[in-house]
PDB file of N, CA and C in Angstrom:
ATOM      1  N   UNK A   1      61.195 -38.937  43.894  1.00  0.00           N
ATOM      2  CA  UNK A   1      60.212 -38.251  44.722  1.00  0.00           C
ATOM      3  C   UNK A   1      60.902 -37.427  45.802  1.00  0.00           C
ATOM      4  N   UNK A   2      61.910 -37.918  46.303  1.00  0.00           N
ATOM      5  CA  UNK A   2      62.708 -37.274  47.402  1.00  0.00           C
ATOM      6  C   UNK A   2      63.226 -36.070  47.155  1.00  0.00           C
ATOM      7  N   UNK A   3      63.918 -35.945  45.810  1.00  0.00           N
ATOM      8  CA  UNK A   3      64.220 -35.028  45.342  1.00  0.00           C
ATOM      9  C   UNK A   3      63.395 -33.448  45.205  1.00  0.00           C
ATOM     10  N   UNK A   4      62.078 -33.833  44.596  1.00  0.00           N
ATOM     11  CA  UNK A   4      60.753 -33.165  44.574  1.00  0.00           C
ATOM     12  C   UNK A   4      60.862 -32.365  46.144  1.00  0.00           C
ATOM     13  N   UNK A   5      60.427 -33.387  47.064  1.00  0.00           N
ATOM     14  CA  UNK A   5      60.414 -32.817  48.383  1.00  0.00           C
ATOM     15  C   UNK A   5      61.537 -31.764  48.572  1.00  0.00           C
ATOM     16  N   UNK A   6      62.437 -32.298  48.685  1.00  0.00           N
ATOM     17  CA  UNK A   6      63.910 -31.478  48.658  1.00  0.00           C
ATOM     18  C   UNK A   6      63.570 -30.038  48.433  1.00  0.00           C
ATOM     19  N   UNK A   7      62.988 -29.851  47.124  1.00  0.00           N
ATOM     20  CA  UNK A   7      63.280 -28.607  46.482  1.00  0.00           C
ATOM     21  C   UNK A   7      62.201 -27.524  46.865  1.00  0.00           C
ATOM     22  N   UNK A   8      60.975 -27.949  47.724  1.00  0.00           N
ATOM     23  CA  UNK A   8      59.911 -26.768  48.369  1.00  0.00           C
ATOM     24  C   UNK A   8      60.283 -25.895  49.049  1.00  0.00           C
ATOM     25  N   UNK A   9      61.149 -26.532  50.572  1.00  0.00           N
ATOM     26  CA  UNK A   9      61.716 -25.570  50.794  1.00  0.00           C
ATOM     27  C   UNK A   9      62.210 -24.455  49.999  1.00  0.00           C
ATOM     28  N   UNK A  10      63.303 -24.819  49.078  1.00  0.00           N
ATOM     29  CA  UNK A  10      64.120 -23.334  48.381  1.00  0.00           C
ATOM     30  C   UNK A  10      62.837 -22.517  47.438  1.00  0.00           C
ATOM     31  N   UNK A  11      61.486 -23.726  47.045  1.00  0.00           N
ATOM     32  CA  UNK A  11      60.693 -22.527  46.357  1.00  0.00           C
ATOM     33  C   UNK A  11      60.144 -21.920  47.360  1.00  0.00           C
ATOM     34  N   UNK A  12      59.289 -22.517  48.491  1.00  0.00           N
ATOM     35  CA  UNK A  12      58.672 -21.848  49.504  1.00  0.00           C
ATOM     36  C   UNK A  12      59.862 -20.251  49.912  1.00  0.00           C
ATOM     37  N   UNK A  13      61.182 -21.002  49.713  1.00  0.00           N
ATOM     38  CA  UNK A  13      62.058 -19.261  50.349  1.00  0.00           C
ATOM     39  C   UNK A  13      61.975 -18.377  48.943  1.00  0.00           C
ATOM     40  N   UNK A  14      61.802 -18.564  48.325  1.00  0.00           N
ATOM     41  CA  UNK A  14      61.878 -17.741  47.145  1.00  0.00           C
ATOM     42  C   UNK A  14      60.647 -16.599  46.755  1.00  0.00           C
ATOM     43  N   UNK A  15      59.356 -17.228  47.625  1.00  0.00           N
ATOM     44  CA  UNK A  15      57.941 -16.488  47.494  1.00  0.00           C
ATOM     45  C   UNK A  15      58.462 -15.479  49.029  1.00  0.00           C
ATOM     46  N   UNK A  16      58.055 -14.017  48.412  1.00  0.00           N
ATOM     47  CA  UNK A  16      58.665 -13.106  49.837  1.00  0.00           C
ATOM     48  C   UNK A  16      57.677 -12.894  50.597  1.00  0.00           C
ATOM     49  N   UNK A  17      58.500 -13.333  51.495  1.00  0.00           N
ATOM     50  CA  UNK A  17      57.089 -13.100  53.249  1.00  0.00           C
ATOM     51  C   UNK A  17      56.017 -12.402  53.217  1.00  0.00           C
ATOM     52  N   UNK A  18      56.253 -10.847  52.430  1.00  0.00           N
ATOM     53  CA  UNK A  18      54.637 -10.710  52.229  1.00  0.00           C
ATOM     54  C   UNK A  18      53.616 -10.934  51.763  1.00  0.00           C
ATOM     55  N   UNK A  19      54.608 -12.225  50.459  1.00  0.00           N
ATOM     56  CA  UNK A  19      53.161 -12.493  49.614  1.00  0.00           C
ATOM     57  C   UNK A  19      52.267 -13.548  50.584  1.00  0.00           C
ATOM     58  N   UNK A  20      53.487 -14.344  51.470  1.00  0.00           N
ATOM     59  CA  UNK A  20      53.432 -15.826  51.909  1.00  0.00           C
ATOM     60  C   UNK A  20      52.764 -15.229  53.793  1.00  0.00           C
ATOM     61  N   UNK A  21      52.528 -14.350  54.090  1.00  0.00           N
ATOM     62  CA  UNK A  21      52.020 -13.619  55.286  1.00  0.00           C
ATOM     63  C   UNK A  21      50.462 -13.212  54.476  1.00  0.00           C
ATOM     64  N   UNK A  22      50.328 -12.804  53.432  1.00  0.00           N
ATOM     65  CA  UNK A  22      48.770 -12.232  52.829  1.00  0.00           C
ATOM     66  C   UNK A  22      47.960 -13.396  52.336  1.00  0.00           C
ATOM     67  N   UNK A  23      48.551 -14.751  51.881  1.00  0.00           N
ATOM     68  CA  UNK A  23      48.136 -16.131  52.089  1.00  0.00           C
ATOM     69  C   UNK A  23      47.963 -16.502  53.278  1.00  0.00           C
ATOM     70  N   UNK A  24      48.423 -16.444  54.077  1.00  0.00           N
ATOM     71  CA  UNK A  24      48.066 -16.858  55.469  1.00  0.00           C
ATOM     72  C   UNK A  24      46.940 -16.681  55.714  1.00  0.00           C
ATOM     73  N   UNK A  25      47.332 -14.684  55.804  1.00  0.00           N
ATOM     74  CA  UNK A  25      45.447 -14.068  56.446  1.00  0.00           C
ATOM     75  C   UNK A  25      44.479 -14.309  55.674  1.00  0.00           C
ATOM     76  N   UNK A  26      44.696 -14.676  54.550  1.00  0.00           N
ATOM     77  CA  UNK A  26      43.176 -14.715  53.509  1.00  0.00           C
ATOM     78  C   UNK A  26      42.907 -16.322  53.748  1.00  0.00           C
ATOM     79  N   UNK A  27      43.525 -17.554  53.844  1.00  0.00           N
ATOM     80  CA  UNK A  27      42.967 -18.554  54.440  1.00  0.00           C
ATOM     81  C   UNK A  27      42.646 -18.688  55.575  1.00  0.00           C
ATOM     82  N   UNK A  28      43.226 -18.033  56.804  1.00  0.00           N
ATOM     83  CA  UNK A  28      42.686 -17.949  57.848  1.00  0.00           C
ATOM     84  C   UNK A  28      41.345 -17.495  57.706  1.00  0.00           C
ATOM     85  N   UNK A  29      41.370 -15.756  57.454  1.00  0.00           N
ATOM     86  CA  UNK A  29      39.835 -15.317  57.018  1.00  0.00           C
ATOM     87  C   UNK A  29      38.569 -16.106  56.722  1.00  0.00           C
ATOM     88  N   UNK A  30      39.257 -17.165  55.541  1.00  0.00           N
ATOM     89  CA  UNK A  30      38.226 -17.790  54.839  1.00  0.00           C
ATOM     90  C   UNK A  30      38.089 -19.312  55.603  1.00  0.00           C
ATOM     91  N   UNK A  31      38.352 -19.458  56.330  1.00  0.00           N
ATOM     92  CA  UNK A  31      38.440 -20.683  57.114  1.00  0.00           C
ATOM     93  C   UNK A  31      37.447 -20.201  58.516  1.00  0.00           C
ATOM     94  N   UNK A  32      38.011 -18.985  59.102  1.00  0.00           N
ATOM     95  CA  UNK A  32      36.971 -18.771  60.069  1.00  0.00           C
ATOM     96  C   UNK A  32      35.566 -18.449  59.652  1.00  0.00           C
ATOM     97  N   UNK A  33      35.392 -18.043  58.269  1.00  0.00           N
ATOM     98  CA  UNK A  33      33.994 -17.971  57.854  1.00  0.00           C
ATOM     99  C   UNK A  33      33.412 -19.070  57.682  1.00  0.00           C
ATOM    100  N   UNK A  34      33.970 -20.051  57.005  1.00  0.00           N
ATOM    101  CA  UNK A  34      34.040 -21.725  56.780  1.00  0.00           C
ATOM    102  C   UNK A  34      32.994 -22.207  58.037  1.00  0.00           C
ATOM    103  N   UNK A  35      33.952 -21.890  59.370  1.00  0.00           N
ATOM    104  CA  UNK A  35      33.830 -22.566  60.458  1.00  0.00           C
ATOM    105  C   UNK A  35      32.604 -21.778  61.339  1.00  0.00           C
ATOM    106  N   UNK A  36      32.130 -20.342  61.350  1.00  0.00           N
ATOM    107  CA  UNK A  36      30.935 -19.478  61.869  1.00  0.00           C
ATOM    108  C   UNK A  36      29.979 -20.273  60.809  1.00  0.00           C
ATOM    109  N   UNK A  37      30.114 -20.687  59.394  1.00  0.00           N
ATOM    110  CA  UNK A  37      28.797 -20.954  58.653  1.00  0.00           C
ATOM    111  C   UNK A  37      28.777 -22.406  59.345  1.00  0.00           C
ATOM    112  N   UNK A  38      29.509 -23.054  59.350  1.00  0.00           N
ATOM    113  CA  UNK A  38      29.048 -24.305  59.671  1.00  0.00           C
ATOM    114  C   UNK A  38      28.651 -24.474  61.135  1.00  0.00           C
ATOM    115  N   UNK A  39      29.317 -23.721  62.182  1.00  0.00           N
ATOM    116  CA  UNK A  39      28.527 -23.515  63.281  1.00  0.00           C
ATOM    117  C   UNK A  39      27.079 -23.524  63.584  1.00  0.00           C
ATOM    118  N   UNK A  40      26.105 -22.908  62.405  1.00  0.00           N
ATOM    119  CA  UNK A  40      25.029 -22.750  62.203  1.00  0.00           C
ATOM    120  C   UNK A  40      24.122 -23.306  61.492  1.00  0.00           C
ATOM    121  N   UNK A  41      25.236 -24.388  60.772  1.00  0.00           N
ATOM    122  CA  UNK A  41      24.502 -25.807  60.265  1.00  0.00           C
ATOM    123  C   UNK A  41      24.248 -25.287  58.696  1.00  0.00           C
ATOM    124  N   UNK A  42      24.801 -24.035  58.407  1.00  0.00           N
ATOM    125  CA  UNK A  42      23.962 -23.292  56.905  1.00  0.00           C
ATOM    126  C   UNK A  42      25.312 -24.009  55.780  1.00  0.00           C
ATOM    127  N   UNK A  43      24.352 -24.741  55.020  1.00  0.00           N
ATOM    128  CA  UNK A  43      24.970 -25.240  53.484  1.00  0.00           C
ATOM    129  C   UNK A  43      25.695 -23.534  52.977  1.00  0.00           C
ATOM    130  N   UNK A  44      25.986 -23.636  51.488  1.00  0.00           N
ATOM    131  CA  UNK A  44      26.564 -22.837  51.167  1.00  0.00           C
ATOM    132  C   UNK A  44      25.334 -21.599  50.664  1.00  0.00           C
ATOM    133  N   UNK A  45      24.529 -22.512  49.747  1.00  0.00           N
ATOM    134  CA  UNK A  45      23.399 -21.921  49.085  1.00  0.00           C
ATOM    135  C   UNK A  45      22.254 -21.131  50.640  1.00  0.00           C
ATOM    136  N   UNK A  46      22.567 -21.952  51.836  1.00  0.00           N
ATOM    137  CA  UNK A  46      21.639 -21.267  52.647  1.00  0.00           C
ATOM    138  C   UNK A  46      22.360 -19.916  53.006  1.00  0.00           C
ATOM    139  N   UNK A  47      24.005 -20.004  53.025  1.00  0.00           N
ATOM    140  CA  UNK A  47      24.202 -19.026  53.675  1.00  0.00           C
ATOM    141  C   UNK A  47      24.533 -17.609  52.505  1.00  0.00           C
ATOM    142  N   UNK A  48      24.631 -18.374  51.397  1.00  0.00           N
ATOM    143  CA  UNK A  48      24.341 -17.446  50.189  1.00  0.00           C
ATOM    144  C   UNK A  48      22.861 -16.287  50.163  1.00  0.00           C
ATOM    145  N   UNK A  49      21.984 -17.447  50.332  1.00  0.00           N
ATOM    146  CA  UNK A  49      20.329 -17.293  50.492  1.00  0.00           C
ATOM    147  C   UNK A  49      20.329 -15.855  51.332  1.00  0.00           C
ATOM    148  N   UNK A  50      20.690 -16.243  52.559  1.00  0.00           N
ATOM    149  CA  UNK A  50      20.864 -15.389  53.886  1.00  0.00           C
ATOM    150  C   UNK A  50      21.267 -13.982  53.638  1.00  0.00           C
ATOM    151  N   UNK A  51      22.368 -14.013  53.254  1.00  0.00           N
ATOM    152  CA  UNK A  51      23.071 -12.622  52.813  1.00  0.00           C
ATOM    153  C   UNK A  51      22.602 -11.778  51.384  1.00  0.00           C
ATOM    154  N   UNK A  52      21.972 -12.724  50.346  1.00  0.00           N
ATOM    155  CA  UNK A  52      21.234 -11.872  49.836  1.00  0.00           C
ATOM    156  C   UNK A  52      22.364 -12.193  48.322  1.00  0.00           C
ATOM    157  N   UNK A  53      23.510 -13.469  48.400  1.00  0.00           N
ATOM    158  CA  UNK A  53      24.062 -12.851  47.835  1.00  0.00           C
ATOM    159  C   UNK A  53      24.301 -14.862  46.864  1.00  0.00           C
ATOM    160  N   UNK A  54      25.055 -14.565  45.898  1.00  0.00           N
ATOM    161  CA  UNK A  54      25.216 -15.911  44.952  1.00  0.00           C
ATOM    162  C   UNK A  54      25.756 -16.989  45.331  1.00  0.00           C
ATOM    163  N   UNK A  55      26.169 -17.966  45.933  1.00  0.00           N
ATOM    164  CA  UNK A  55      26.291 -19.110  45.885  1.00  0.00           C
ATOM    165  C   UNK A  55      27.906 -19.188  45.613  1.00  0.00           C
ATOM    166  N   UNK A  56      28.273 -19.041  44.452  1.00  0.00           N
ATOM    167  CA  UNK A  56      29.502 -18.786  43.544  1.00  0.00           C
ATOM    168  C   UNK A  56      30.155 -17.725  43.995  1.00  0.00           C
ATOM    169  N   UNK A  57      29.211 -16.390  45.085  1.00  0.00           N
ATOM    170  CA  UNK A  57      30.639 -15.736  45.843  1.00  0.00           C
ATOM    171  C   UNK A  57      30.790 -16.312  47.080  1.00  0.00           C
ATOM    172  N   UNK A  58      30.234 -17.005  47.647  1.00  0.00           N
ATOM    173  CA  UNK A  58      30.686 -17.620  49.332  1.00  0.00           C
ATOM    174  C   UNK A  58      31.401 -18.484  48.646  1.00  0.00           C
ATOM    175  N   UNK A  59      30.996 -19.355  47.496  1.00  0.00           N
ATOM    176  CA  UNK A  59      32.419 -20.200  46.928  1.00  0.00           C
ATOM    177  C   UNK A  59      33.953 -19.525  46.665  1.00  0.00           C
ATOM    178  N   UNK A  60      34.017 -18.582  45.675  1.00  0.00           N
ATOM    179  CA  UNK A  60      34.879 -17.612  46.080  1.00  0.00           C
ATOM    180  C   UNK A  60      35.225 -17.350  47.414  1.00  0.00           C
ATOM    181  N   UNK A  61      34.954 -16.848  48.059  1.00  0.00           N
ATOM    182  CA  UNK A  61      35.278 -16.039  49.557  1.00  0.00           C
ATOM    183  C   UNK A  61      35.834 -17.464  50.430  1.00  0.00           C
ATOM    184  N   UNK A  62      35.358 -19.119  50.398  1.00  0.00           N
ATOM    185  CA  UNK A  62      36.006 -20.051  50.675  1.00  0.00           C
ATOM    186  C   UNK A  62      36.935 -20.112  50.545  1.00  0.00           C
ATOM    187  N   UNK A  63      37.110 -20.279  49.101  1.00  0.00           N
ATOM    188  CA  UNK A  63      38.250 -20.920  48.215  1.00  0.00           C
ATOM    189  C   UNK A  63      39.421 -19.929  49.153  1.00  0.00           C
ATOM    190  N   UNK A  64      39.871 -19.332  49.690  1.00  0.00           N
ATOM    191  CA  UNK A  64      41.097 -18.373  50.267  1.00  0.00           C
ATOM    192  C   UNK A  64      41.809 -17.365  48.950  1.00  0.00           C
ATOM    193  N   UNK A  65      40.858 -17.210  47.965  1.00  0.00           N
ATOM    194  CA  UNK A  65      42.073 -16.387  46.946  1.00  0.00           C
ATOM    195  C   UNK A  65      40.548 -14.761  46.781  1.00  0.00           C
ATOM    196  N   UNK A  66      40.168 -14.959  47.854  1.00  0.00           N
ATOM    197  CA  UNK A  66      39.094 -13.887  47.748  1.00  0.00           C
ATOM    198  C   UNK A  66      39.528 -12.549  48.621  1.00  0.00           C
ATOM    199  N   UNK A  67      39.315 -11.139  47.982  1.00  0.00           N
ATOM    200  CA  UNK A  67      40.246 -10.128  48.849  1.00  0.00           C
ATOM    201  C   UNK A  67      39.237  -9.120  49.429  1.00  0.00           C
ATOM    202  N   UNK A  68      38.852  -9.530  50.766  1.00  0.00           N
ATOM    203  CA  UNK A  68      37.915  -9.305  51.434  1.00  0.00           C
ATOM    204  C   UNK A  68      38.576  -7.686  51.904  1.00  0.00           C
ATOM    205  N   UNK A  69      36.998  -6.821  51.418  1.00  0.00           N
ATOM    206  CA  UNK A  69      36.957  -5.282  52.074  1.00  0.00           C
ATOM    207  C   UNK A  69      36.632  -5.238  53.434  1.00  0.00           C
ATOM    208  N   UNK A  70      36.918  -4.103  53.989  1.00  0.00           N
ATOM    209  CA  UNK A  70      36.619  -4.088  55.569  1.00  0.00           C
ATOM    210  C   UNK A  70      35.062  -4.082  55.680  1.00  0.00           C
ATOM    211  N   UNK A  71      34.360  -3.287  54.931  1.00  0.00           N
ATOM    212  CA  UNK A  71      33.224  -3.582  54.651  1.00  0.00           C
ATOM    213  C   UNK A  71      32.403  -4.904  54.751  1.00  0.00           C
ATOM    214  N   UNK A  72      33.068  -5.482  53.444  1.00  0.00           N
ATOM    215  CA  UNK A  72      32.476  -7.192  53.784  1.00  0.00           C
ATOM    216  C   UNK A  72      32.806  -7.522  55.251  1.00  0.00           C
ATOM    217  N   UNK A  73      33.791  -7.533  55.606  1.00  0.00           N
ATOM    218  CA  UNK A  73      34.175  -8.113  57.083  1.00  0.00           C
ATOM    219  C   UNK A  73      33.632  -7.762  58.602  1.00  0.00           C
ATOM    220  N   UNK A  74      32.682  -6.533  57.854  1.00  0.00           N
ATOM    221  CA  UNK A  74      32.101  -6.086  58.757  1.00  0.00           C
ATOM    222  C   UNK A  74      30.416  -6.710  58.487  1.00  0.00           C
ATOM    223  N   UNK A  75      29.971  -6.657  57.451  1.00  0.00           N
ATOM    224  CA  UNK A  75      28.743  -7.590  57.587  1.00  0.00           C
ATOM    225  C   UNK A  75      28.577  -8.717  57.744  1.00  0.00           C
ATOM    226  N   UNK A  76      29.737  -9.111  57.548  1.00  0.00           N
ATOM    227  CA  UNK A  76      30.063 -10.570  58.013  1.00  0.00           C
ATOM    228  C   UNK A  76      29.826 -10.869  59.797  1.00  0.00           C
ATOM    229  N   UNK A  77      30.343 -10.047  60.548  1.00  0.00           N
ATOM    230  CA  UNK A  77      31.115 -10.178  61.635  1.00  0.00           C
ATOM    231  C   UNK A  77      29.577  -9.649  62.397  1.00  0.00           C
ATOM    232  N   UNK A  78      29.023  -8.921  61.744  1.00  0.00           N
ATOM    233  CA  UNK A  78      27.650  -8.261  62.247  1.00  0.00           C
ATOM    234  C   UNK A  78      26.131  -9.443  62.148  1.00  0.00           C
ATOM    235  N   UNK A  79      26.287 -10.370  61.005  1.00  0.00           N
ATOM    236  CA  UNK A  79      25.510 -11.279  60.513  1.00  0.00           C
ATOM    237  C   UNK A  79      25.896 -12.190  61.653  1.00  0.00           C
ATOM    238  N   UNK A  80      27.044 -12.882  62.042  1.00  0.00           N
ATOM    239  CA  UNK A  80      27.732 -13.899  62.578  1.00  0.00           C
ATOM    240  C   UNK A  80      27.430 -13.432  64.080  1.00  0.00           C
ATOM    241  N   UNK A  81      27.359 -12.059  64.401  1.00  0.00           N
ATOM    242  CA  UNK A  81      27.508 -11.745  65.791  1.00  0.00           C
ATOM    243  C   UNK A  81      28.970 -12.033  66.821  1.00  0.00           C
ATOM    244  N   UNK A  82      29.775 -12.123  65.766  1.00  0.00           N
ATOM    245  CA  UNK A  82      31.384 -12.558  66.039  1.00  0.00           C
ATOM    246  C   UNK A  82      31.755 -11.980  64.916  1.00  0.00           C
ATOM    247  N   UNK A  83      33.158 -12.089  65.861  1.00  0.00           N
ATOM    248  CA  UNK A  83      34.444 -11.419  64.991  1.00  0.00           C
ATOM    249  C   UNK A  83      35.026 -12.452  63.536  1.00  0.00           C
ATOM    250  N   UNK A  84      35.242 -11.805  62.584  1.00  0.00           N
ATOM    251  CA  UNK A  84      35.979 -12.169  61.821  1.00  0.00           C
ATOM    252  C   UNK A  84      37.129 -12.301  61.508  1.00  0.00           C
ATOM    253  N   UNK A  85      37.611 -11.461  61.950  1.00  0.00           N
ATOM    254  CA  UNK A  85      39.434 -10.976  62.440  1.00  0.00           C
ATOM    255  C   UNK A  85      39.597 -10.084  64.043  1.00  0.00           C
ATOM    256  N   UNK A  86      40.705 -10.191  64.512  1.00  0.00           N
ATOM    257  CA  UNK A  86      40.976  -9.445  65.559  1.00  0.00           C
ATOM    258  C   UNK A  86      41.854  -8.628  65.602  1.00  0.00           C
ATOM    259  N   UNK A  87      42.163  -7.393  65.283  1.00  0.00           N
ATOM    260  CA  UNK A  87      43.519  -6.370  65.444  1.00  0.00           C
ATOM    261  C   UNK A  87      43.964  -6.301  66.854  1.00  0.00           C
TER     262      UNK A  87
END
């Protein structure tokens, strides 16, 4: 098992900073949406309901492998009455 451990590091250096910097922001992203829906007490299906939109894409857009347009981030951020990201 030790061994196992050992060896993340050298894979973690092997993935290049930008892929391992564009993972970052897309779980962050999807974590602060996470955390505005649950602020408001809305299940997934309510906040699906809300936006007009499926169930299976706020699951997507969770999950962190979802590649959010400025667009989305802006109805998001407009729905929420908060920011979604900050430049």
């Amino acid at each position: 098992m030790k061994e196992r451990l050992d060896l993340l590091p050298q894979l973690f250096s092997e993935i290049p900073a930008e892929d391992r910097e564009s993972a970052r922001l897309t779980f962050a992203i999807s974590d602060r949406i996470y955390d505005l829906m649950t602020e408001r007490g809305s299940s997934k299906k309510q906040f699906a309901d809300a936006l007009g939109r499926r169930p299976s894409e706020i699951t997507k857009w969770l999950s962190g492998q979802h590649n959010f347009t400025i667009s989305t981030l802006t109805m998001l951020s407009t729905f929420f009455g908060k920011s979604i990201i900050k430049v």
